[in-house]
N, C-alpha and C. Protein backbone atom coordinates (compact mmCIF):
# COMPACT_ATOMS: atom_id res chain seq x y z
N UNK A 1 -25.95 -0.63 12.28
CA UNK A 1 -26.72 -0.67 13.52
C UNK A 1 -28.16 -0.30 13.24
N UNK A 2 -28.56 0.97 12.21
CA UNK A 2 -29.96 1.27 12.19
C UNK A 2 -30.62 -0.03 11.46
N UNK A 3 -29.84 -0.54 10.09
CA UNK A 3 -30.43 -1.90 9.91
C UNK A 3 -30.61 -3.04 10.67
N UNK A 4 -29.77 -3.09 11.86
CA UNK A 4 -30.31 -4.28 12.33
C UNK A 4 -31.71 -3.66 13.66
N UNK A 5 -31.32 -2.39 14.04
CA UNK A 5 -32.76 -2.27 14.77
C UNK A 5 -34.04 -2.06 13.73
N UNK A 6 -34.04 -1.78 12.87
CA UNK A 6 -34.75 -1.92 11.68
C UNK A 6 -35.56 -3.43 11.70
N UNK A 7 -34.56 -4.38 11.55
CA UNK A 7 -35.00 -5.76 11.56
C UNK A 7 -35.70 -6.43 12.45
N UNK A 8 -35.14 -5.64 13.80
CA UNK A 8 -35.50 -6.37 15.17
C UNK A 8 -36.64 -6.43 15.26
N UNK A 9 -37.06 -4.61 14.83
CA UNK A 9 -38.68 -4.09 15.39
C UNK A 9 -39.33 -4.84 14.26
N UNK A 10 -39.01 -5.26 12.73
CA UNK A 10 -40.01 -5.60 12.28
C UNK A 10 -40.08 -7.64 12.77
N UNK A 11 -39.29 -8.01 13.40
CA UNK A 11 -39.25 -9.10 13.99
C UNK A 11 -40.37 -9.38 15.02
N UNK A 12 -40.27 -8.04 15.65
CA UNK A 12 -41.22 -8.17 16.95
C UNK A 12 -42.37 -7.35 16.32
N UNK A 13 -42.89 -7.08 15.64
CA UNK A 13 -44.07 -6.64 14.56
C UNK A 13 -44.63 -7.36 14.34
N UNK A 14 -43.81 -8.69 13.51
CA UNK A 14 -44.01 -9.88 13.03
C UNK A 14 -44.56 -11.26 14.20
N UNK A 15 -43.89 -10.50 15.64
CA UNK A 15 -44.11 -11.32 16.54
C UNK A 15 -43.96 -12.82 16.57
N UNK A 16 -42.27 -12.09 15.73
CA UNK A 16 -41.36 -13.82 15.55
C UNK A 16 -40.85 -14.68 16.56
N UNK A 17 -40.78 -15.58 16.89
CA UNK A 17 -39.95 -16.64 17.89
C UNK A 17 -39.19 -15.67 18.91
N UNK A 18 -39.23 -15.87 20.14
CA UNK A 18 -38.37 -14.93 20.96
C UNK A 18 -36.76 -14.86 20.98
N UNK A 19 -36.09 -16.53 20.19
CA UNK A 19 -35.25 -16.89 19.93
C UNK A 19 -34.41 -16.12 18.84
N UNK A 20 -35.76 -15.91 18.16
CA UNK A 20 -34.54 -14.98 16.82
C UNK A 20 -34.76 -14.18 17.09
N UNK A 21 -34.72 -13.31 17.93
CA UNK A 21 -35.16 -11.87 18.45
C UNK A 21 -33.79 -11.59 18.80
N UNK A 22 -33.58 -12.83 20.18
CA UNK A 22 -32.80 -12.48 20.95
C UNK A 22 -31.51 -12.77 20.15
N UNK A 23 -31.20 -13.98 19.07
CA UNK A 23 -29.94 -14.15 18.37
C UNK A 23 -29.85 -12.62 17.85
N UNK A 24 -30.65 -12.11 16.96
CA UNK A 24 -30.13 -10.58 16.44
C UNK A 24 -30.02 -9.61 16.80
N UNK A 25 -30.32 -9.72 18.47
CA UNK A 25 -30.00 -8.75 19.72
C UNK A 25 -28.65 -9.17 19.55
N UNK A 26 -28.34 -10.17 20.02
CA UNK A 26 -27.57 -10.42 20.44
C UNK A 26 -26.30 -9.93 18.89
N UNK A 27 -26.50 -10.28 17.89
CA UNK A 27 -25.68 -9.91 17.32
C UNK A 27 -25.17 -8.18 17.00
N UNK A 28 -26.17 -7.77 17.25
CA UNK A 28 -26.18 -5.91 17.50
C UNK A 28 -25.51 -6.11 18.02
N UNK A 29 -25.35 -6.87 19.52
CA UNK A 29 -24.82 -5.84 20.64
C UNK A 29 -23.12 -6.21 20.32
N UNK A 30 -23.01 -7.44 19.51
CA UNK A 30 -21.62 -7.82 19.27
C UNK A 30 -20.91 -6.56 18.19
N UNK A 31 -22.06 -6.53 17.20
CA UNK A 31 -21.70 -5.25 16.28
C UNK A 31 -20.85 -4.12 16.76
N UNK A 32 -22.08 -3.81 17.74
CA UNK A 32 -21.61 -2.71 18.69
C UNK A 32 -20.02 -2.49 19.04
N UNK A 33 -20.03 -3.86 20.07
CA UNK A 33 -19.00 -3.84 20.95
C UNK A 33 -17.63 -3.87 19.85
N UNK A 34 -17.61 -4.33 18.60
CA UNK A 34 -16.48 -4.21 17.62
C UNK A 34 -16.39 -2.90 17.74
N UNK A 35 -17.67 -2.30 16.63
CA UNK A 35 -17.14 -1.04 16.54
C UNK A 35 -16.65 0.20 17.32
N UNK A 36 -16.79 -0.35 18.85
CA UNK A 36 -16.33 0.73 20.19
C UNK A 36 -15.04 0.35 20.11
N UNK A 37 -14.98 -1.08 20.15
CA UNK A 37 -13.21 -1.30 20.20
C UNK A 37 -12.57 -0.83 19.22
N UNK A 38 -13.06 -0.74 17.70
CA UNK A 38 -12.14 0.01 16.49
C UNK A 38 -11.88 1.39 16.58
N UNK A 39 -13.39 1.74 17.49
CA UNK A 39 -12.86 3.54 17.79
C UNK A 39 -11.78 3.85 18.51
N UNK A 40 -11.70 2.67 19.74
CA UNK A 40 -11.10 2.83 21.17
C UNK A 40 -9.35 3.53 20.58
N UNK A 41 -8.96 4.75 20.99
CA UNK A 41 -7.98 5.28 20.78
C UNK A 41 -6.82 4.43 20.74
N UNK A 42 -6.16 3.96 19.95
CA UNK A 42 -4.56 3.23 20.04
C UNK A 42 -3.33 4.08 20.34
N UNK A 43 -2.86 3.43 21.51
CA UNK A 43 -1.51 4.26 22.01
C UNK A 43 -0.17 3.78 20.74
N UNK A 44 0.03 5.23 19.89
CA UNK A 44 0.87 5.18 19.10
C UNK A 44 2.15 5.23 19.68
N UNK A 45 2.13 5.51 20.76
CA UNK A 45 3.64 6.28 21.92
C UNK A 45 3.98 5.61 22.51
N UNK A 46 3.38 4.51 22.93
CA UNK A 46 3.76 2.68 23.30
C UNK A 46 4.40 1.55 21.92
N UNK A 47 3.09 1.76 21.13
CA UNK A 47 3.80 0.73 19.75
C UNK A 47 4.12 1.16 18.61
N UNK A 48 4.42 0.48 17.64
CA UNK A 48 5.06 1.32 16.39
C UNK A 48 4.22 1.51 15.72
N UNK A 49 3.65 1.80 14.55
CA UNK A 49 3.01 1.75 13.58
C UNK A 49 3.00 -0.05 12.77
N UNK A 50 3.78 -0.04 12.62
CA UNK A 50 4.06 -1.67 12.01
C UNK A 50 3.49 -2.91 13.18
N UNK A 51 3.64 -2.24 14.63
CA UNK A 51 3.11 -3.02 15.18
C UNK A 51 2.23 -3.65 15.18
N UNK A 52 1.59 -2.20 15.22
CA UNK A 52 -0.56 -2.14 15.18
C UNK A 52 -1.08 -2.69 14.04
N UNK A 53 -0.07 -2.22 12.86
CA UNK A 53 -0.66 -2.90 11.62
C UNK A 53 -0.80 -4.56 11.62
N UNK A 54 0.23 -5.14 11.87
CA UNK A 54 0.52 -6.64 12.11
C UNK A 54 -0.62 -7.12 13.26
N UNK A 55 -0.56 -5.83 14.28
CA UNK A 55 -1.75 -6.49 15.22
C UNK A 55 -3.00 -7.09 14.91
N UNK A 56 -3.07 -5.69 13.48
CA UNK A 56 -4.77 -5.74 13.29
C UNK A 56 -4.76 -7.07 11.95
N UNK A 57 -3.68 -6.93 11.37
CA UNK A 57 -3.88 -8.68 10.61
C UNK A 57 -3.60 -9.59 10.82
N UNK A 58 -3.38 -9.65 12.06
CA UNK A 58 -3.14 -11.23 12.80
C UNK A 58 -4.43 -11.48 13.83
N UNK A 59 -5.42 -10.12 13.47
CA UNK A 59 -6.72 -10.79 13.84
C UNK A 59 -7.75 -11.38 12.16
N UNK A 60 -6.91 -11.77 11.63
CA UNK A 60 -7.53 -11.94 10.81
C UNK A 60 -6.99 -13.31 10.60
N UNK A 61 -6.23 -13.71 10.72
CA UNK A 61 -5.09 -15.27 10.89
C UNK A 61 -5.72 -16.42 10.91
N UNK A 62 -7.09 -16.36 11.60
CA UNK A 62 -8.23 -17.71 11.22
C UNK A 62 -9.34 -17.29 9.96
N UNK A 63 -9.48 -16.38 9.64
CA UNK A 63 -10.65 -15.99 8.94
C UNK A 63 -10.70 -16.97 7.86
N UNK A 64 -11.83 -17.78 7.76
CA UNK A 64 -12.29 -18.73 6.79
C UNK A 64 -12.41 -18.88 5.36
N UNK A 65 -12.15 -17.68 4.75
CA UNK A 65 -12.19 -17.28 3.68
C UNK A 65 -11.12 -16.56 2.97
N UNK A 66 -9.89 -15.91 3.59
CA UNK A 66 -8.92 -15.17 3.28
C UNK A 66 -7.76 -15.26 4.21
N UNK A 67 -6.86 -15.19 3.17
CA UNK A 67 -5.82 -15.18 3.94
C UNK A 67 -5.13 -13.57 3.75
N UNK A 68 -4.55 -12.88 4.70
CA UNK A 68 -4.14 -11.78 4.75
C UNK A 68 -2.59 -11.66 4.86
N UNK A 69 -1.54 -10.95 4.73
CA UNK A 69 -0.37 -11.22 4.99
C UNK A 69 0.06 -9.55 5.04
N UNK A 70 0.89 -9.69 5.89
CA UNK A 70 1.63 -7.81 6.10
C UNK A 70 3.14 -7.90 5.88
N UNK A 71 4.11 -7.37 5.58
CA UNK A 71 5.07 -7.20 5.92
C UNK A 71 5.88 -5.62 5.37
N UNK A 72 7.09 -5.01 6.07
CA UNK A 72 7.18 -3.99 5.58
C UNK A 72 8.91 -4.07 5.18
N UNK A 73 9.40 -2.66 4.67
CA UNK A 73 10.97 -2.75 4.46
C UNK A 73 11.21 -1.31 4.83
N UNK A 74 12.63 -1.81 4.49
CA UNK A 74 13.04 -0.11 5.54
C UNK A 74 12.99 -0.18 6.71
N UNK A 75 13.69 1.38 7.21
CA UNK A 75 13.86 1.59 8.52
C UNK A 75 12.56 2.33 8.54
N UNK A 76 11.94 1.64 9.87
CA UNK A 76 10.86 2.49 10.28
C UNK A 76 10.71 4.23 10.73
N UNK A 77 9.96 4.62 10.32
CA UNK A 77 10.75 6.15 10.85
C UNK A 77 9.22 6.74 11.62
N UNK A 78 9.36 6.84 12.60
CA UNK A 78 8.16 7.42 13.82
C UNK A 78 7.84 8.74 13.21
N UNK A 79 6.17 8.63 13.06
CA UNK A 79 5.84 10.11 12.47
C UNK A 79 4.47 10.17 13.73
N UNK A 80 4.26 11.37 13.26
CA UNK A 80 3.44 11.86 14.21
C UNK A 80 2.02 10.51 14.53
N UNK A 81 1.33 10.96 15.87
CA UNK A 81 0.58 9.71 16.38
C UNK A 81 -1.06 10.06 15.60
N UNK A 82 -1.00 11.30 15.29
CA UNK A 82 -2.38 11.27 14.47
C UNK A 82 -2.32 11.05 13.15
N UNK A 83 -1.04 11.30 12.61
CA UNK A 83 -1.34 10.88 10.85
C UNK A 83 -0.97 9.45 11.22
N UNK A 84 -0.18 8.03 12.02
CA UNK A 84 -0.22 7.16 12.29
C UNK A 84 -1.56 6.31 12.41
N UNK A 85 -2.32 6.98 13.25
CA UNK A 85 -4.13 6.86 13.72
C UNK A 85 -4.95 7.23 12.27
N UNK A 86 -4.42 8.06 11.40
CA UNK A 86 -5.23 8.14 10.36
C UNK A 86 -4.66 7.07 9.29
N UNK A 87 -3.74 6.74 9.22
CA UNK A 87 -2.89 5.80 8.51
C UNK A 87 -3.83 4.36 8.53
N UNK A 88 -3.85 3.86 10.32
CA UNK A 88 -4.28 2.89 10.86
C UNK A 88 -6.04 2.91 10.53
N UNK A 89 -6.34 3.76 10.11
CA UNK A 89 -8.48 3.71 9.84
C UNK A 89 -8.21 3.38 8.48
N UNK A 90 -7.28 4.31 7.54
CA UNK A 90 -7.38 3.73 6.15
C UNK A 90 -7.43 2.14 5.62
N UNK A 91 -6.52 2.04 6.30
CA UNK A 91 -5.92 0.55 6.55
C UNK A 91 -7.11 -0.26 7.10
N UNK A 92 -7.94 -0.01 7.67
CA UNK A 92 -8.90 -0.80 8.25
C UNK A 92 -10.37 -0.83 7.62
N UNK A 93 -10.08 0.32 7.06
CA UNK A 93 -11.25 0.33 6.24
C UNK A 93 -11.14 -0.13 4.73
N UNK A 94 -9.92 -0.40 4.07
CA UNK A 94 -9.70 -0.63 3.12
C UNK A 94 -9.73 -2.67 3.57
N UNK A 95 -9.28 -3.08 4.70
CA UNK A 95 -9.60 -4.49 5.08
C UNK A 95 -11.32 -4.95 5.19
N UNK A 96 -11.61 -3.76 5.53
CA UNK A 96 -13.12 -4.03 5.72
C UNK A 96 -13.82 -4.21 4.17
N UNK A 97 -13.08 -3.00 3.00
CA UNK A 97 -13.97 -3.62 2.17
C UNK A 97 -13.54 -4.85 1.36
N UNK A 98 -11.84 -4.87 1.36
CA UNK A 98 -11.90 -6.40 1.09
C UNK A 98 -12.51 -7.51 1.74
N UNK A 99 -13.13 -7.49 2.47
CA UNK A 99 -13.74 -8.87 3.40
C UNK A 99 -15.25 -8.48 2.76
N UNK A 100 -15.82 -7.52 2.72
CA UNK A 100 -17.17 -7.18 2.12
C UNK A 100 -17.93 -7.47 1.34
N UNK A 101 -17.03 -6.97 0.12
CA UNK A 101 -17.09 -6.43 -1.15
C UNK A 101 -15.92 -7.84 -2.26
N UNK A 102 -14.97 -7.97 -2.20
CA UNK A 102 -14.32 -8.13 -2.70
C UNK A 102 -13.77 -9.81 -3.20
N UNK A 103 -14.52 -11.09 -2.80
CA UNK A 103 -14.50 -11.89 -2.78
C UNK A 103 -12.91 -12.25 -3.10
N UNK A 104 -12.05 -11.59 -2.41
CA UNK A 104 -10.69 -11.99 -2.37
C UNK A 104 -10.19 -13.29 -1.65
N UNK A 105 -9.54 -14.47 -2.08
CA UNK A 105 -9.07 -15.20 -0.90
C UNK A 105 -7.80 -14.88 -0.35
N UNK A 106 -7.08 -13.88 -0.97
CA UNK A 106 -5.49 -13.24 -0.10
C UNK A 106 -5.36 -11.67 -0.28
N UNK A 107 -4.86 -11.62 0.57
CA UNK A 107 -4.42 -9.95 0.78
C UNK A 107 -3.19 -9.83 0.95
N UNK A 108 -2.88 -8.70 0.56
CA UNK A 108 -1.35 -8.19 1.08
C UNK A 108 -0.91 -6.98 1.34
N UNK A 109 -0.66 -6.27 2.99
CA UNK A 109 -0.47 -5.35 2.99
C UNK A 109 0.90 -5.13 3.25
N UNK A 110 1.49 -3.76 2.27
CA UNK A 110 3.01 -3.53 3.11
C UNK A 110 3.50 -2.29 3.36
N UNK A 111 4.08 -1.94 4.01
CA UNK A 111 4.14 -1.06 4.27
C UNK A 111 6.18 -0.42 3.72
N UNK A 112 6.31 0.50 3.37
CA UNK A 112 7.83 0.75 2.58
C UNK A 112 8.03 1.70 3.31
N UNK A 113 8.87 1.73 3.89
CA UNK A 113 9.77 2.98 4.68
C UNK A 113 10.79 3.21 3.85
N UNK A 114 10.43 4.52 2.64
CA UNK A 114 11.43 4.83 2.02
C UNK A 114 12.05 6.51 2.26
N UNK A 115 13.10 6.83 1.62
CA UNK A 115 13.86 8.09 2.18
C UNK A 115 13.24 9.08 2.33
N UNK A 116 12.33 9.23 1.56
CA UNK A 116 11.62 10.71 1.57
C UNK A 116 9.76 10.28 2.06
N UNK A 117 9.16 9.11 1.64
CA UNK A 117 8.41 9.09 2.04
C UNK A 117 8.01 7.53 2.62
N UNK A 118 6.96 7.24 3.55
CA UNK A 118 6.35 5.94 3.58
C UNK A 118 4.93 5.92 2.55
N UNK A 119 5.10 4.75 1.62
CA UNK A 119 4.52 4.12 1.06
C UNK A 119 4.16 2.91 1.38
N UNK A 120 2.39 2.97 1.51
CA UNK A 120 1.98 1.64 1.85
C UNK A 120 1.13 0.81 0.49
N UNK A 121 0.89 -0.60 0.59
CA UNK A 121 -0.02 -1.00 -0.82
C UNK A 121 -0.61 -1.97 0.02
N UNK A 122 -2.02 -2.33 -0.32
CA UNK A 122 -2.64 -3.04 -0.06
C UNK A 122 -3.23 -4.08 -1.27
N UNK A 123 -3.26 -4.81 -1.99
CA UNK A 123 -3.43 -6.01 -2.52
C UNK A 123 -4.20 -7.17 -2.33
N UNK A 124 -5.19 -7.18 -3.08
CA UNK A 124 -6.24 -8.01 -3.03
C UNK A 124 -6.17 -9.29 -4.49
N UNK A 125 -6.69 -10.26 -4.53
CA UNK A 125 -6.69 -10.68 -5.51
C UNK A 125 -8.79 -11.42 -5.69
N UNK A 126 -9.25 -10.04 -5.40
CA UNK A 126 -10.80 -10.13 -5.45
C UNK A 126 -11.44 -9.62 -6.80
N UNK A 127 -12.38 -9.63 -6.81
CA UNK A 127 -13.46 -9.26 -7.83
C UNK A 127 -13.14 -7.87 -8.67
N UNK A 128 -12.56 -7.30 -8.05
CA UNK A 128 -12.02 -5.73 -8.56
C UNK A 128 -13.42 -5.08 -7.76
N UNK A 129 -13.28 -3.47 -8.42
CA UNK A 129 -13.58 -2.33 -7.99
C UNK A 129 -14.47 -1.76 -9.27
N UNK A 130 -15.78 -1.44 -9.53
CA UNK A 130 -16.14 -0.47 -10.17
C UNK A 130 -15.81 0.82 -10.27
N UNK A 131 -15.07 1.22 -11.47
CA UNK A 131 -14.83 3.01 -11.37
C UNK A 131 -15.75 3.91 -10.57
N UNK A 132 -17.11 3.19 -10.89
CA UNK A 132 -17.90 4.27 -10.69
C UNK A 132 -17.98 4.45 -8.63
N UNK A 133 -17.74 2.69 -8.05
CA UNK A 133 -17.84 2.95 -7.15
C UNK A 133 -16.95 3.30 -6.44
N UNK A 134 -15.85 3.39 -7.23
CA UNK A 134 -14.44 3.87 -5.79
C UNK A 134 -15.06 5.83 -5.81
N UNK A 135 -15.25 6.49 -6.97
CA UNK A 135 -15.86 7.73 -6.44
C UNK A 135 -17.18 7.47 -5.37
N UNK A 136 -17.96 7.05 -5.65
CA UNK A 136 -19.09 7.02 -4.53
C UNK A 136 -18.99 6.65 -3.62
N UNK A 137 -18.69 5.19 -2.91
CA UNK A 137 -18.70 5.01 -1.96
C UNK A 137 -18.16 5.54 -0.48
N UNK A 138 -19.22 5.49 0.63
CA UNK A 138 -18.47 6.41 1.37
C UNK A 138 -17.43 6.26 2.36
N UNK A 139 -17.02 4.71 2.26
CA UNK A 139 -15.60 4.23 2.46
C UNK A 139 -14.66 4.79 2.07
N UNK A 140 -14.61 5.22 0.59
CA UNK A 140 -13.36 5.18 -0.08
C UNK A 140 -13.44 6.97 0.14
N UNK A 141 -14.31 7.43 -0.05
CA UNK A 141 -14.54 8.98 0.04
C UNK A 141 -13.69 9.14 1.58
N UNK A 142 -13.82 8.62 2.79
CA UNK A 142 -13.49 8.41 4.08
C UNK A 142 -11.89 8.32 4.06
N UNK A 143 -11.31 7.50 3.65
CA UNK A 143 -9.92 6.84 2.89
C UNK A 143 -9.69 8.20 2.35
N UNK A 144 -10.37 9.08 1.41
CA UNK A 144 -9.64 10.10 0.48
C UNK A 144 -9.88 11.14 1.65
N UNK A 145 -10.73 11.56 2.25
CA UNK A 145 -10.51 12.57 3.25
C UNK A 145 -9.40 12.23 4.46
N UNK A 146 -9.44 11.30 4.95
CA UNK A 146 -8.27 10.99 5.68
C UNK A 146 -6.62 11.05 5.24
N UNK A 147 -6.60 10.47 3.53
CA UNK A 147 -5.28 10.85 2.90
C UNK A 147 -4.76 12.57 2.85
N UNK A 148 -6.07 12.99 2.11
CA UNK A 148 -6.04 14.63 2.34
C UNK A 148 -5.71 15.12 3.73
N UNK A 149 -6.53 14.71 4.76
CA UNK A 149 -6.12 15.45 5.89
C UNK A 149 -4.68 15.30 6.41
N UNK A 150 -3.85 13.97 5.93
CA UNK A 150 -2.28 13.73 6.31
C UNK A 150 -1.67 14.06 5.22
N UNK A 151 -2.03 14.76 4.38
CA UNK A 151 -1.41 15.25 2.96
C UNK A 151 -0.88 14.61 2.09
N UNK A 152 -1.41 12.97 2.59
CA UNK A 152 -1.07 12.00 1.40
C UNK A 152 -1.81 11.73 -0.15
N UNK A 153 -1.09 10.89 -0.87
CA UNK A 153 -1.86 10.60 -2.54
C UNK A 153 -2.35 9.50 -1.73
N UNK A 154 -3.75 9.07 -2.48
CA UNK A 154 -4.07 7.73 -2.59
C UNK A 154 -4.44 7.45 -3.77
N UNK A 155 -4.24 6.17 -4.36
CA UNK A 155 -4.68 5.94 -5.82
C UNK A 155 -5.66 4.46 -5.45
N UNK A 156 -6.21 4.13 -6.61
CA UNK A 156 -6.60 3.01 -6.49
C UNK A 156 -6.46 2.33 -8.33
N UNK A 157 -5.95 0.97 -8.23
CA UNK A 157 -6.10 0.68 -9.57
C UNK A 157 -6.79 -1.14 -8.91
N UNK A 158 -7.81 -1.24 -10.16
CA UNK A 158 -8.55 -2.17 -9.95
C UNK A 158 -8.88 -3.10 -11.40
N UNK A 159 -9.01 -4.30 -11.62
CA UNK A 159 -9.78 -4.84 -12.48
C UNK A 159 -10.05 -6.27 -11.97
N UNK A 160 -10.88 -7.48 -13.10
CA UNK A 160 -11.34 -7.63 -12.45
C UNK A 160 -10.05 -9.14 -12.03
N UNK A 161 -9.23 -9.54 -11.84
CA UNK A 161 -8.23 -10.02 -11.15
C UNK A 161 -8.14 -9.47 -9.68
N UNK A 162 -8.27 -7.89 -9.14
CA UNK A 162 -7.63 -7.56 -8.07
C UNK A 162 -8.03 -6.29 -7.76
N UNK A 163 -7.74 -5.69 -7.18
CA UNK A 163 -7.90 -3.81 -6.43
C UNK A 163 -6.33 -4.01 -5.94
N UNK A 164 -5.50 -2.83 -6.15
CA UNK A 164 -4.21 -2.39 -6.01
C UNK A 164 -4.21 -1.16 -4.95
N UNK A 165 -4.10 -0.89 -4.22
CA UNK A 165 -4.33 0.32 -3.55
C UNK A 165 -3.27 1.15 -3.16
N UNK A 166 -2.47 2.55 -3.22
CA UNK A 166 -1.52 2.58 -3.10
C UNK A 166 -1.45 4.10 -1.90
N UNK A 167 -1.00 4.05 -0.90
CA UNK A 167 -0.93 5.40 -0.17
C UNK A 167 0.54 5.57 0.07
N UNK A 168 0.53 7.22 -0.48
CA UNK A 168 1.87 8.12 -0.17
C UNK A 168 1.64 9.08 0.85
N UNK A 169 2.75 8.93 1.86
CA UNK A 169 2.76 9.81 3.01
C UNK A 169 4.10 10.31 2.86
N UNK A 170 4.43 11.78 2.31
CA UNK A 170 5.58 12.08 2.48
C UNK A 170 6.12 12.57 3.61
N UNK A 171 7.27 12.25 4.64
CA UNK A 171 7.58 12.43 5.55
C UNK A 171 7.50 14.01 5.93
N UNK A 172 8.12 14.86 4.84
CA UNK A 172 8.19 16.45 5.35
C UNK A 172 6.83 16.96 5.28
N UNK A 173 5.57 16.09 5.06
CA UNK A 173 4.33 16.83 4.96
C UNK A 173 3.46 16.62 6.26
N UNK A 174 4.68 15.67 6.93
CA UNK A 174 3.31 15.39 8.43
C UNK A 174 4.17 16.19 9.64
């Protein structure tokens, strides 16, 4: 958002066309309105976890460039609605940097409902991951504070075929 008001003012500095003013208004305000809806709280106590997940990659089902795919195994087992909600940002932010970053044309997320814990993987078949940047970036830093705060592992293995991503949530830790 600060980059695109950044752009605007030097647009109208520049005292460019009123047209491209208003297209990159206009695209702010679309910016915007995503990122209110990604905040907008999801009722975990209505849908499942698997739900929301499938929800959020079947908005991805036309995307021009990638194809995404979810599916999970196991019996689902209902855990609490905030490590669910923190589950659901990882997950979204780890989609965000495959679409970014990652010149992937497929994804694959799944999710494993196994006895002692749920294990999810996410799967790219993009550009890979620099070592140096999965420590820096403040995506993935975001992703590792959120695993920490639900007391999960996250790993990441990357080259340049793919990024592997792997989160452990053990059930007796949430």
């Amino acid at each position: 958002v600060g980059n695109s008001l950044a752009a605007i003012k030097n647009m109208v500095v520049q005292k460019r066309e009123s047209t491209e003013v208003v297209a990159e208004i206009n695209n702010l305000v679309n910016t915007v309105r995503t990122i209110r809806h990604d905040l907008m709280p999801i009722d975990f106590n209505e849908f499942s976890l698997v739900e929301i997940i499938g929800h959020l990659v079947n908005k991805f089902k036309d995307h021009p460039t990638i194809s995404i795919e979810f599916d999970y195994t196991g019996k689902p087992v209902k855990i609490k609605s905030t490590t669910e909600l923190v589950i659901y940002r990882i997950i979204n932010e780890i989609i965000s940097n495959i679409l970014k970053h990652s010149q992937a044309t497929k994804a694959f997320i799944q999710l494993m409902y196994q006895e002692e814990s749920l294990v999810i993987t996410v799967e790219d078949n993009g550009i890979g991951m620099q070592t140096s940047k999965v420590a820096e970036g403040i995506g993935v830093r975001s992703m590792r504070l959120g695993a920490d705060y639900i007391n999960a592992k996250i790993n990441f293995e990357s080259d340049e075929k793919g990024t592997l991503i792997i989160l452990e949530i053990p059930y007796g830790a949430i």
